[in-house]
C-alpha atoms as a PDB file:
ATOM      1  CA  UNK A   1       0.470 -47.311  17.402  1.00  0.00           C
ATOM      2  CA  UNK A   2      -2.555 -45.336  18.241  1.00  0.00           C
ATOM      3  CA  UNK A   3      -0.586 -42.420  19.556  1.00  0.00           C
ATOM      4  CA  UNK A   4       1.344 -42.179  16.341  1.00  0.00           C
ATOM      5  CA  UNK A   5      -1.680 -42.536  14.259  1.00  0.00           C
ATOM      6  CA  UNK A   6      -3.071 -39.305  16.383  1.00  0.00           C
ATOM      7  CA  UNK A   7       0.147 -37.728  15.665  1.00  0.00           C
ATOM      8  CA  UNK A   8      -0.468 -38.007  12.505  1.00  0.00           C
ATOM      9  CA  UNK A   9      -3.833 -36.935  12.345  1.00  0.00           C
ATOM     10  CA  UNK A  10      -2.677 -33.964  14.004  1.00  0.00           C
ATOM     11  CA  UNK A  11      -0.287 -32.956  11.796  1.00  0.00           C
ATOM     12  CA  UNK A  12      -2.224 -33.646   8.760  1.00  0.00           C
ATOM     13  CA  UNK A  13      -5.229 -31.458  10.232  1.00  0.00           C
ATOM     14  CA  UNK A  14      -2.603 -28.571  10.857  1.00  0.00           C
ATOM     15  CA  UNK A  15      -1.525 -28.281   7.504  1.00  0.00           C
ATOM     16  CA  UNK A  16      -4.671 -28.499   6.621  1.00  0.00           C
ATOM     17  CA  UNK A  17      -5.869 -25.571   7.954  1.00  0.00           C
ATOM     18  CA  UNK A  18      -2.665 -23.682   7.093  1.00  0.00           C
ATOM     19  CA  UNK A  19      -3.393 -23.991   3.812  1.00  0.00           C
ATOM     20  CA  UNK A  20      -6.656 -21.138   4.192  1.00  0.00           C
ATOM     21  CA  UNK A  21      -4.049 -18.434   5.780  1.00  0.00           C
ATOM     22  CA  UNK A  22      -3.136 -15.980   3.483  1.00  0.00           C
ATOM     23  CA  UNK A  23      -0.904 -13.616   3.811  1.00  0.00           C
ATOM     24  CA  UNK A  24      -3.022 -10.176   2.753  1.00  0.00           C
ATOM     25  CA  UNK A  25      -5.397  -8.556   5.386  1.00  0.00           C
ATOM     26  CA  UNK A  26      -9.155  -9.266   4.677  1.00  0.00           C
ATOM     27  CA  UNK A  27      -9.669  -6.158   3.410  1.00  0.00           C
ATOM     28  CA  UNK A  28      -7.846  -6.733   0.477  1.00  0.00           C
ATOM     29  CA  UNK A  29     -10.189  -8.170  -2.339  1.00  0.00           C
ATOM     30  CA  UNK A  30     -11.486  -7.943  -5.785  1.00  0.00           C
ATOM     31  CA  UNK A  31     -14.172  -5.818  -6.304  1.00  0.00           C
ATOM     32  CA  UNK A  32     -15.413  -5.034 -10.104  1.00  0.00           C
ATOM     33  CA  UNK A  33     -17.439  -2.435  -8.987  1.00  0.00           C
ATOM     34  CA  UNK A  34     -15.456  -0.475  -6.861  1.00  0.00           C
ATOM     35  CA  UNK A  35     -12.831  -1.039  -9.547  1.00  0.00           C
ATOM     36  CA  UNK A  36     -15.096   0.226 -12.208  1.00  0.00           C
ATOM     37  CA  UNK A  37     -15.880   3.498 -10.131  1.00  0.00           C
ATOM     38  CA  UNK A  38     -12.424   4.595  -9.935  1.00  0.00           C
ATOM     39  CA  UNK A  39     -11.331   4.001 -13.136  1.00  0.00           C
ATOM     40  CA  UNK A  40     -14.494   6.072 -14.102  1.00  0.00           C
ATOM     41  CA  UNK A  41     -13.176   8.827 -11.591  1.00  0.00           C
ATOM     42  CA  UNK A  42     -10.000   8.898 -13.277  1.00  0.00           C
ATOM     43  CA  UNK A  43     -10.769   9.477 -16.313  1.00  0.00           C
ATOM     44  CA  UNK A  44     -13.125  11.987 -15.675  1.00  0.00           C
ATOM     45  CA  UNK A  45     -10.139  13.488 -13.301  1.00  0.00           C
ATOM     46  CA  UNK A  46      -7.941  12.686 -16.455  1.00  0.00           C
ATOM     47  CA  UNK A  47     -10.112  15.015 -18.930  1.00  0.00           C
ATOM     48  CA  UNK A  48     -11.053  17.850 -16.689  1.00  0.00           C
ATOM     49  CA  UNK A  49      -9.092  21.570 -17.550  1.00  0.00           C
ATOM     50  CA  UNK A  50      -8.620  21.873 -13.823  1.00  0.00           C
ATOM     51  CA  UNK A  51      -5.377  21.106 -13.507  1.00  0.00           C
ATOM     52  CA  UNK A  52      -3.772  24.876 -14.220  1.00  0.00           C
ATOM     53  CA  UNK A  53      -0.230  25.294 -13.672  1.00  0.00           C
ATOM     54  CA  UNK A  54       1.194  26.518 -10.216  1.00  0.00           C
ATOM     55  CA  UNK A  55       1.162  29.797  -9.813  1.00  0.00           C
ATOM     56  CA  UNK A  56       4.980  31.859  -9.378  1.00  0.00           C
ATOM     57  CA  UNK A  57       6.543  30.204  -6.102  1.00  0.00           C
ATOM     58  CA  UNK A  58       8.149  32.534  -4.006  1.00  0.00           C
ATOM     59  CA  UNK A  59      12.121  32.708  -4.596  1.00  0.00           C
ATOM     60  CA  UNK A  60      13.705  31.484  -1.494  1.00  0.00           C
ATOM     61  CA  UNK A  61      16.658  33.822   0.302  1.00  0.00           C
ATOM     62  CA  UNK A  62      19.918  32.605   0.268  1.00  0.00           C
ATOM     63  CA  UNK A  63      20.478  31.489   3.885  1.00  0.00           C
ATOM     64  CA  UNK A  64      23.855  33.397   5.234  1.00  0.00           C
ATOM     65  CA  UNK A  65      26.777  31.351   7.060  1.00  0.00           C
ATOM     66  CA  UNK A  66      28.548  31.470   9.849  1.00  0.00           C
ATOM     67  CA  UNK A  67      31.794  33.139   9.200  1.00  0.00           C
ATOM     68  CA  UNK A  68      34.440  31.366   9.839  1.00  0.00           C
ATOM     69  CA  UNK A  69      37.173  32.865  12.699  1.00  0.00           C
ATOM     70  CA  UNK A  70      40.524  33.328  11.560  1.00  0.00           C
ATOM     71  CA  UNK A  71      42.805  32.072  14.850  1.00  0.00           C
END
């Protein structure tokens, strides 16, 4: 009887503790200021007149083929 009430125990304290893993690296969190920096950054990206269009891309050759032997 004891054994299965340790058995038990066990168990219960291993599901327990499974319950805190989650399945994102630490890194991952909310942050309201970082998240309120780059929203600021992107709309100050978002109203700049930097963005110009590209300048005229170089045409790219035809590449030539093999020609094909005639038996």
């Amino acid at each position: 009887m004891r054994r299965c009430l340790m058995i038990g125990l066990a168990l219960a304290a291993l599901c327990g503790a499974s319950t805190f893993a989650e399945a994102r690296p630490p890194t991952v969190m909310n942050s309201p200021g970082y998240d309120a920096r780059l929203q600021e950054s992107r709309k100050a990206l978002g109203s700049s007149p930097t963005a110009t269009a590209p300048a005229n891309a170089p045409v790219a050759k035809p590449k030539r083929s093999k020609k094909k032997q005639t038996n």
